[in-house]
N, C-alpha and C. Protein backbone atom coordinates (compact mmCIF):
# COMPACT_ATOMS: atom_id res chain seq x y z
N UNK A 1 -2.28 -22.88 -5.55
CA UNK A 1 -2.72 -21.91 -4.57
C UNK A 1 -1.64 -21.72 -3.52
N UNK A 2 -1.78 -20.39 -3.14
CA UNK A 2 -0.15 -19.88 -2.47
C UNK A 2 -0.82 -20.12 -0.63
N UNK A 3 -0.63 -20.62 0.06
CA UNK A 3 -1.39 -20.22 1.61
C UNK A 3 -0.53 -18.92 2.12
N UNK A 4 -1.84 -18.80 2.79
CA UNK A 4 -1.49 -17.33 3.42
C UNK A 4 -0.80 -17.57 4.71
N UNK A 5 -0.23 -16.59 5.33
CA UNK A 5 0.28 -16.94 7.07
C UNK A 5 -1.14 -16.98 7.95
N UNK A 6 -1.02 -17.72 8.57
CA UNK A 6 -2.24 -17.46 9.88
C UNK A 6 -2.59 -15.99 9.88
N UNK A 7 -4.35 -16.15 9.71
CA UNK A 7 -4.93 -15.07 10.02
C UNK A 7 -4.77 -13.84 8.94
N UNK A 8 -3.92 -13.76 8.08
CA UNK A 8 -3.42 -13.56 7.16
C UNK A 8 -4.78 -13.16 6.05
N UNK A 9 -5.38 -14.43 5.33
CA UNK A 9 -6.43 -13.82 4.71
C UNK A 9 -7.73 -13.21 5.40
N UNK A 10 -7.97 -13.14 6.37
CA UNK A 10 -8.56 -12.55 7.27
C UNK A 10 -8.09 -11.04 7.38
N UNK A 11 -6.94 -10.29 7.06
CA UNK A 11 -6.37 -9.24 7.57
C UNK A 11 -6.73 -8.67 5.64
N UNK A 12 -6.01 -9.17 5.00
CA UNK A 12 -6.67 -8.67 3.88
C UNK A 12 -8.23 -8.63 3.71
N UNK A 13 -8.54 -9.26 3.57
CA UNK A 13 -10.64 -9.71 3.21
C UNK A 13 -10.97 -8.29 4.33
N UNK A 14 -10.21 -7.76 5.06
CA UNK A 14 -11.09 -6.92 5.79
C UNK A 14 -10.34 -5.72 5.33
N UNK A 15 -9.45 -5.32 5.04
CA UNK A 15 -8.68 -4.22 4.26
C UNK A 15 -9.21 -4.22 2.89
N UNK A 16 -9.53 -5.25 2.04
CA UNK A 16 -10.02 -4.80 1.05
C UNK A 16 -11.72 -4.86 0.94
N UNK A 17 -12.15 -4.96 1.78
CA UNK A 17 -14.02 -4.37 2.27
C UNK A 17 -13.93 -3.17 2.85
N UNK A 18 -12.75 -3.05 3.45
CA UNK A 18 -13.17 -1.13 3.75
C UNK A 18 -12.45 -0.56 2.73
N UNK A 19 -11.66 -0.70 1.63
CA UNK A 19 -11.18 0.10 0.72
C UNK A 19 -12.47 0.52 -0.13
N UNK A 20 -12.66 -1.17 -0.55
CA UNK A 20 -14.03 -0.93 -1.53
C UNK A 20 -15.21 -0.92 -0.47
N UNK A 21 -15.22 -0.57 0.39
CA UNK A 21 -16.94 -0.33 1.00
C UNK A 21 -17.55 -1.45 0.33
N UNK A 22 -17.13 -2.79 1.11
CA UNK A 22 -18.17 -3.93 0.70
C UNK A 22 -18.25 -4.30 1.95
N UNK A 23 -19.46 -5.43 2.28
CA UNK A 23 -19.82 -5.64 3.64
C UNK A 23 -19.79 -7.32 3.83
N UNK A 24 -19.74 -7.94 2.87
CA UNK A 24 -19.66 -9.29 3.32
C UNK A 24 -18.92 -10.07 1.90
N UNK A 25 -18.25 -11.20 2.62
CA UNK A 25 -17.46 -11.96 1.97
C UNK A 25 -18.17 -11.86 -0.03
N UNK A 26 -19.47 -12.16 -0.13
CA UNK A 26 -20.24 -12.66 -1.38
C UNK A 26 -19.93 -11.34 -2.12
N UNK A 27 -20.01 -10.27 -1.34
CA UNK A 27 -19.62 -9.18 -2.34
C UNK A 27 -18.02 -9.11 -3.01
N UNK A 28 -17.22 -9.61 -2.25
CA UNK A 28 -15.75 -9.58 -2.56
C UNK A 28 -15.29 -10.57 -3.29
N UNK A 29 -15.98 -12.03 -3.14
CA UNK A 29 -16.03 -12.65 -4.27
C UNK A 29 -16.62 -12.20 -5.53
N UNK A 30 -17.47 -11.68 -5.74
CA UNK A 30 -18.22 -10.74 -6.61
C UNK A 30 -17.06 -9.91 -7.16
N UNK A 31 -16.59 -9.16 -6.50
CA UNK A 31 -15.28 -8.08 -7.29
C UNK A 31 -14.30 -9.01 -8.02
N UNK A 32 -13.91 -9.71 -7.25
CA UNK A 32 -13.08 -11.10 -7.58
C UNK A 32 -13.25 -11.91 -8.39
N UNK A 33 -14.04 -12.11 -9.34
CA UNK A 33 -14.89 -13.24 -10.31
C UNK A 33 -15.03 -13.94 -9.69
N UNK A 34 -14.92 -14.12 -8.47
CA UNK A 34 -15.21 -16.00 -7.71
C UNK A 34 -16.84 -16.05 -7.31
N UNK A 35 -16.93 -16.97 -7.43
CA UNK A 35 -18.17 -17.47 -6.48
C UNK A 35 -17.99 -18.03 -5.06
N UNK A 36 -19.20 -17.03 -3.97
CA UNK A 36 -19.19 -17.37 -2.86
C UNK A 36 -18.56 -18.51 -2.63
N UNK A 37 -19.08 -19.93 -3.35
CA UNK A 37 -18.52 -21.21 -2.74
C UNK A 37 -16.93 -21.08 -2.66
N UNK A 38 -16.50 -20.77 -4.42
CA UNK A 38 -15.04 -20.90 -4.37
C UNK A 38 -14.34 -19.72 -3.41
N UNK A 39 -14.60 -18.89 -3.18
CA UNK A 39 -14.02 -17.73 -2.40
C UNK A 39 -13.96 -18.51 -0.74
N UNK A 40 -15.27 -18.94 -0.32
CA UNK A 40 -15.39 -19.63 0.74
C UNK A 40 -14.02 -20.98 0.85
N UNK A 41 -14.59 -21.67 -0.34
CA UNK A 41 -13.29 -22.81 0.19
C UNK A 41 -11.92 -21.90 0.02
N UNK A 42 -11.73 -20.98 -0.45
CA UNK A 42 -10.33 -20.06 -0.20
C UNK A 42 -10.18 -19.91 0.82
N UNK A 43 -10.89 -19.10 1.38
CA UNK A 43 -10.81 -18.48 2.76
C UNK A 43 -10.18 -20.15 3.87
N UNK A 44 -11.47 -21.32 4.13
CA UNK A 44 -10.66 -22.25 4.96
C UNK A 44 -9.17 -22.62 4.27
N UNK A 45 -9.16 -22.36 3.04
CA UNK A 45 -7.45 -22.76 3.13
C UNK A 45 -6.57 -21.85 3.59
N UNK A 46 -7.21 -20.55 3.67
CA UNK A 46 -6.62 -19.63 4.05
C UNK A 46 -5.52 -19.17 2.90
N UNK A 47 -5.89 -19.21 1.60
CA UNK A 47 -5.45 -18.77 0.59
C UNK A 47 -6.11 -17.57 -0.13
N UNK A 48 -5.71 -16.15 0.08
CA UNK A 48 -6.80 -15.24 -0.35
C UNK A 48 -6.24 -15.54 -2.29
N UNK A 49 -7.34 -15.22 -2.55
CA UNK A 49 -6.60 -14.75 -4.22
C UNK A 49 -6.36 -13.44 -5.05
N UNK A 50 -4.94 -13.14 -4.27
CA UNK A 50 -4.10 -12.11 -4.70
C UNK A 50 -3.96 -11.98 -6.11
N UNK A 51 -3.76 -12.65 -6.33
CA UNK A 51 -3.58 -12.57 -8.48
C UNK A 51 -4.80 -12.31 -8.93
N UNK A 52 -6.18 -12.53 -8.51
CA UNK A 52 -7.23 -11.92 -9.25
C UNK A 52 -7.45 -10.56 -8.20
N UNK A 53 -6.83 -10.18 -7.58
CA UNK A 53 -7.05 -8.63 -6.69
C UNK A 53 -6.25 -7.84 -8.08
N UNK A 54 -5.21 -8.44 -7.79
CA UNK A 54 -4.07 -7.77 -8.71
C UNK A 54 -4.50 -7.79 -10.24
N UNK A 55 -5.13 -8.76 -10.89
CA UNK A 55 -5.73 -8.36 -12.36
C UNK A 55 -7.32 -7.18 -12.10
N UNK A 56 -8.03 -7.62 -11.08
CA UNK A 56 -8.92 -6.71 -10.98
C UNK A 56 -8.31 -5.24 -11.19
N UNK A 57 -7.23 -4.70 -10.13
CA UNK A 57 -7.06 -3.56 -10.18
C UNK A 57 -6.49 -3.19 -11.78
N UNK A 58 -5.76 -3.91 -12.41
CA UNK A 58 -4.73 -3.52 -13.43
C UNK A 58 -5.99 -3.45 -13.96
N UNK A 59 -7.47 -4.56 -14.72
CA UNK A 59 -8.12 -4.22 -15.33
C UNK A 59 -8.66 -3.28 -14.87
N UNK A 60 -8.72 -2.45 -14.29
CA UNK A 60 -9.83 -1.36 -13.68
C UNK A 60 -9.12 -0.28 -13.05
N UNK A 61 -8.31 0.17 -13.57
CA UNK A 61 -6.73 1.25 -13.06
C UNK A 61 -7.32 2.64 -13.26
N UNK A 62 -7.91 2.87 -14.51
CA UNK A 62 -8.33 4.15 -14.06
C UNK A 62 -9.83 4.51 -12.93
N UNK A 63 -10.31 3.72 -13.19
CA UNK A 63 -11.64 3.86 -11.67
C UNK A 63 -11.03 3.57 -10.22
N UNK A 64 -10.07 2.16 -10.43
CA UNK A 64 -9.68 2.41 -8.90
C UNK A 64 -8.37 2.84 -8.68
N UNK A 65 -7.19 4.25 -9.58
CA UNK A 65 -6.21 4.28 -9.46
C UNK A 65 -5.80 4.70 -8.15
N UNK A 66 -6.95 5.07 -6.79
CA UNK A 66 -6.84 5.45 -5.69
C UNK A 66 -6.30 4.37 -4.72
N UNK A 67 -6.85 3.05 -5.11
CA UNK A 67 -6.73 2.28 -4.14
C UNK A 67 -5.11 1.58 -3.89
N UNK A 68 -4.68 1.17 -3.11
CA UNK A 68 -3.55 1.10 -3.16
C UNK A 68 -2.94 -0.48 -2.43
N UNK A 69 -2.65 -1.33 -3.72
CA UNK A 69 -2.64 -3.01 -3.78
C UNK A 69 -1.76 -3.06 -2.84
N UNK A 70 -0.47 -2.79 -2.52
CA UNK A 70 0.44 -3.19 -1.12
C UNK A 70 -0.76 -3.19 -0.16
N UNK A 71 -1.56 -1.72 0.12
CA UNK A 71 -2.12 -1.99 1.57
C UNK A 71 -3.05 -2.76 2.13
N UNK A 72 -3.42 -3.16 0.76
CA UNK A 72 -4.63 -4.34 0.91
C UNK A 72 -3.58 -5.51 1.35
N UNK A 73 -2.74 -5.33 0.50
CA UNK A 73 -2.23 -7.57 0.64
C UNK A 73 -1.21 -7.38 2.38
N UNK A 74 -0.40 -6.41 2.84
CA UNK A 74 0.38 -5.93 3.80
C UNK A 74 -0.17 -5.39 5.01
N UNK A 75 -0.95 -4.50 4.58
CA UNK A 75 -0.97 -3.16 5.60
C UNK A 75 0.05 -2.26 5.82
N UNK A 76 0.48 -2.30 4.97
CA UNK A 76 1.64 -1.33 4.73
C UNK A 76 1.39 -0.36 3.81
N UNK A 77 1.38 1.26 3.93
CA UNK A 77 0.72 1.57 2.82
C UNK A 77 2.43 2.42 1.95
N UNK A 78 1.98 1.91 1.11
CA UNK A 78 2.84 3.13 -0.65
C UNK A 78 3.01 4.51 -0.27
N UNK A 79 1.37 4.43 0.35
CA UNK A 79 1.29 6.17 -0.03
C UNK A 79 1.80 7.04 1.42
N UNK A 80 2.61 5.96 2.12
CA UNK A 80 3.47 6.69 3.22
C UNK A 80 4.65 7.91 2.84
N UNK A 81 5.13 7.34 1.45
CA UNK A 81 5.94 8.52 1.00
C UNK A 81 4.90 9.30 0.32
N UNK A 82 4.21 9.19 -0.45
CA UNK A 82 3.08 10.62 -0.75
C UNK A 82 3.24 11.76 0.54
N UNK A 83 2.72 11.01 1.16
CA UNK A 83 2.43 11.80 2.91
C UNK A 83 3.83 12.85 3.62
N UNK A 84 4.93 11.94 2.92
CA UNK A 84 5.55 12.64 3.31
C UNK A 84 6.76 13.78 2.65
N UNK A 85 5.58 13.37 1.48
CA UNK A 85 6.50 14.58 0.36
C UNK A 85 5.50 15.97 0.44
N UNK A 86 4.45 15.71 0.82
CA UNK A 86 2.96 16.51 1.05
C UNK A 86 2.59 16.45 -0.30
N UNK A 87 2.36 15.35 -0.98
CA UNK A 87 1.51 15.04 -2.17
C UNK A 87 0.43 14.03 -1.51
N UNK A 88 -0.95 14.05 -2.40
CA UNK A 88 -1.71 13.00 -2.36
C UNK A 88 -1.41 12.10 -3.47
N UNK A 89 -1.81 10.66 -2.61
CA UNK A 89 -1.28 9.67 -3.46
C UNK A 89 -1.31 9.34 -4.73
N UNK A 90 -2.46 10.42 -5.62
CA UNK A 90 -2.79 10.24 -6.85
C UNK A 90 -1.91 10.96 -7.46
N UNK A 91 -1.71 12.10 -6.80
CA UNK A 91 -0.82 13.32 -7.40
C UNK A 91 0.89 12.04 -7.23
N UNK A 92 1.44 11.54 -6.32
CA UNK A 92 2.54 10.94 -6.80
C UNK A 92 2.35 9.98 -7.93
N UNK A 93 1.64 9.02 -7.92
CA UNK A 93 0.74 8.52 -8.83
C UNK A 93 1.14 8.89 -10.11
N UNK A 94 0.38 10.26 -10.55
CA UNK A 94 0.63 10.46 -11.77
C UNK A 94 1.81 10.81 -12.12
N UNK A 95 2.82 11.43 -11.06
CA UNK A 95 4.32 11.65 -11.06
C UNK A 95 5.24 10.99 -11.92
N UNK A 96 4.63 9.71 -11.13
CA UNK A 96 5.89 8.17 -11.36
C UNK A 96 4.91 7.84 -12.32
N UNK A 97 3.96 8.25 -12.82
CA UNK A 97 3.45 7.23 -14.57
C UNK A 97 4.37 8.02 -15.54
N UNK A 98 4.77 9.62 -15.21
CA UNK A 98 5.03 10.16 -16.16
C UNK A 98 6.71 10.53 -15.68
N UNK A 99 7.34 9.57 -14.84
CA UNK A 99 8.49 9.72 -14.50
C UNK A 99 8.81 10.83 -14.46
N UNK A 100 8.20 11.72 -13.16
CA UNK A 100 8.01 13.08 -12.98
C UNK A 100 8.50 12.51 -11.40
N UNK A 101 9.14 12.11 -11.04
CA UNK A 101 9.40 12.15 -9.27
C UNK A 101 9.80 13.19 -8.66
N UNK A 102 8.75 13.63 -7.68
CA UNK A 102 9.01 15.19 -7.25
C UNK A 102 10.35 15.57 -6.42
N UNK A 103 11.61 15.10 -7.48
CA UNK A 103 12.60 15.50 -6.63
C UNK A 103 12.80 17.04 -6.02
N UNK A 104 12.33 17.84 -6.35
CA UNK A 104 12.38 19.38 -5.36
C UNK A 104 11.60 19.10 -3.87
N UNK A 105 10.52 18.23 -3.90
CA UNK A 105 9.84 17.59 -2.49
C UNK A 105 10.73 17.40 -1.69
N UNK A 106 11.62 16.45 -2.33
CA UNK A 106 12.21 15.22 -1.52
C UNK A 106 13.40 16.04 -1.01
N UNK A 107 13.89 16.98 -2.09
CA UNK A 107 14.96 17.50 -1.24
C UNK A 107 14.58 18.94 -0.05
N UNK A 108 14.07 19.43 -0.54
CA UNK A 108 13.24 19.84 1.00
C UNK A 108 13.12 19.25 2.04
N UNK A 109 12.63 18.39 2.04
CA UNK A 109 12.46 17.11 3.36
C UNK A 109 13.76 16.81 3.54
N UNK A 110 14.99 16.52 2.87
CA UNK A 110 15.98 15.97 3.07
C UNK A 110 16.83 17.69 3.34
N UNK A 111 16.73 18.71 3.25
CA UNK A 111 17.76 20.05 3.69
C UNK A 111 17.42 20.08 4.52
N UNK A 112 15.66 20.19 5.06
CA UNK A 112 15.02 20.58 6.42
C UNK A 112 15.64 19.89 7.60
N UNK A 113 16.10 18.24 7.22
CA UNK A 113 15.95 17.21 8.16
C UNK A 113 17.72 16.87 8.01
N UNK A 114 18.44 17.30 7.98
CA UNK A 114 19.57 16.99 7.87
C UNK A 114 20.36 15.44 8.32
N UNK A 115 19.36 14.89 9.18
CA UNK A 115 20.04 13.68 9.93
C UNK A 115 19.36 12.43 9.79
N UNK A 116 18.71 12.42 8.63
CA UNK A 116 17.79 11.90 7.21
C UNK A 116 19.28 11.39 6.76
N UNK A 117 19.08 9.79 6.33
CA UNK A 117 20.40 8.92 5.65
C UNK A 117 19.56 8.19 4.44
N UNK A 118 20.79 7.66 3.76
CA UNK A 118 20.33 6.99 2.88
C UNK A 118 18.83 5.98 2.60
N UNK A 119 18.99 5.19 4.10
CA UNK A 119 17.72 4.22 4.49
C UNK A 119 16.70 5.10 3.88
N UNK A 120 16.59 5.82 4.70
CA UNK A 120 15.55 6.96 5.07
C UNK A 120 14.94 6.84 3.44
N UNK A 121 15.87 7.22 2.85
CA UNK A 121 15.17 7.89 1.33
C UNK A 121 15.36 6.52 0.65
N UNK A 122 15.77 5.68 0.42
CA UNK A 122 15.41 4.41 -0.30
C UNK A 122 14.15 3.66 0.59
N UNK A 123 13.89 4.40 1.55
CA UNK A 123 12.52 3.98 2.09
C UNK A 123 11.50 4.38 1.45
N UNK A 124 11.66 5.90 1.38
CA UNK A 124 10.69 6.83 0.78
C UNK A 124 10.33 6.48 -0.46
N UNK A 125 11.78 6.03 -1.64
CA UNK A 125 11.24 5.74 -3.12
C UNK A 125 10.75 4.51 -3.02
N UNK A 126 11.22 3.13 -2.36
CA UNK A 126 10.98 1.85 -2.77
C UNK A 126 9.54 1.84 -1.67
N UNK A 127 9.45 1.90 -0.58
CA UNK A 127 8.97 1.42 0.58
C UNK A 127 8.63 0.13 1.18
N UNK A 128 10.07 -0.08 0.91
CA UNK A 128 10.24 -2.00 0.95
C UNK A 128 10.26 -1.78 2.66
N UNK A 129 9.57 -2.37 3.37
CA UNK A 129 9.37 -2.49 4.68
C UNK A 129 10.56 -2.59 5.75
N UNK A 130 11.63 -3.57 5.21
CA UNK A 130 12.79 -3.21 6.09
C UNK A 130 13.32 -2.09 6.14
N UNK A 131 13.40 -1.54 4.80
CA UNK A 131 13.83 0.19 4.97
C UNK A 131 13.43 0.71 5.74
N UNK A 132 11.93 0.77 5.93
CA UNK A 132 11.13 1.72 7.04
C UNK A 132 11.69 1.07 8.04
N UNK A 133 11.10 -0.06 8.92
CA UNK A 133 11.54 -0.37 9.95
C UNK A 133 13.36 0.20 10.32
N UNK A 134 14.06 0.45 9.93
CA UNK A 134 15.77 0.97 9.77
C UNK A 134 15.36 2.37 9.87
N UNK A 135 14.99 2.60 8.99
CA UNK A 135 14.52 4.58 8.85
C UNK A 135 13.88 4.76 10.08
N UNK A 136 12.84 4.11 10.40
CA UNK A 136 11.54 4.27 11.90
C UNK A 136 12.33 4.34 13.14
N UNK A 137 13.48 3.45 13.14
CA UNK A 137 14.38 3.18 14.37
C UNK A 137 14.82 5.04 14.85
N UNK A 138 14.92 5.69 13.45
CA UNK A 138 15.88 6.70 13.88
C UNK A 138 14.61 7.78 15.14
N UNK A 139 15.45 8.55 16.03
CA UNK A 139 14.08 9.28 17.14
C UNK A 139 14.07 10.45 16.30
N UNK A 140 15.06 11.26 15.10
CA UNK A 140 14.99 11.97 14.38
C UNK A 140 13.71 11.81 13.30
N UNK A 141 14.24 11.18 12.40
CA UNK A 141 13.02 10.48 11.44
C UNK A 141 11.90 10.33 12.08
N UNK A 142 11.58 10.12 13.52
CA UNK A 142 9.94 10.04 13.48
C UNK A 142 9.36 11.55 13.73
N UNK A 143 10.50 12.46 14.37
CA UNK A 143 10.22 13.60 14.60
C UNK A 143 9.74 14.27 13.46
N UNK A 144 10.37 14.26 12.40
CA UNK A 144 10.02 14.60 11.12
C UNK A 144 9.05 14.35 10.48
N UNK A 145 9.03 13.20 10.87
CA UNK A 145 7.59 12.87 10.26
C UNK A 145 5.94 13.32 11.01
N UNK A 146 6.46 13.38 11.95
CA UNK A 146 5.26 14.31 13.13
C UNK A 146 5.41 15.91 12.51
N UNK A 147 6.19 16.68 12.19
CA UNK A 147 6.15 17.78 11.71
C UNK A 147 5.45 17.89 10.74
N UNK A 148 5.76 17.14 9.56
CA UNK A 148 5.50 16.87 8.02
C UNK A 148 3.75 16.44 8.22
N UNK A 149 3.32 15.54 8.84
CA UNK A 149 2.11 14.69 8.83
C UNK A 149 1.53 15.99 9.61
């Protein structure tokens, strides 16, 4: 079992009850195969169990292809570049299953915004968090993104 950081499974267990509209711990063990008890002694170790979130969704991809596993385990969401290509997240979604990446989007956003750098757009494809934070720094880039959003 992996421990979580302080407070940590607490920040997920409540991101993934408002994704799935569940209301108490027994139900999320429930999604989870666990039983209340075992979910419970998770929680005091403060070990959520990410690997059965992560087989739940893979087994169940087309009912929940909406939901989106970074923002549950992070709070960071994926579908920040959706948002800012003006796709919904399903529509990029099916993009990148069919290695369709809406490069005509991206370069729009990138002619419009001229002072848009590399970060910026290896933010947009990967959305590995330091990128953003580097990209976020710029007072350009957030401007843009207030236009776009």
């Amino acid at each position: 079992m992996h421990k979580s950081l302080p407070g940590e499974f607490e920040a997920i267990n409540a991101r993934l009850k408002h994704e799935f509209s569940l209301k108490s711990d027994a139900e999320v063990a429930h999604l989870l195969g666990l039983s209340p008890q075992a979910f419970y002694s998770r929680k005091k170790d403060n070990s959520f169990p990410k690997e059965r979130l992560s087989l739940f969704l893979k087994n169940n991809a087309e009912q929940y292809s909406y939901i989106d596993f970074q923002y549950i385990l992070t709070g960071e969401s994926e579908n920040e570049a959706a948002e800012i290509l003006g796709l919904s997240p399903n529509a990029l979604y099916e993009r990148k299953k069919k290695n369709s990446f809406p490069v005509e989007k991206l370069n729009d956003v990138f002619k419009k915004n001229p002072e848009l750098n590399q970060s910026h757009l290896k933010w947009i494809l990967t959305g590995t968090k330091e990128l953003k934070e580097e990209a976020m720094s710029s007072k350009e880039f957030n401007l843009m993104i207030a236009d776009i959003t």
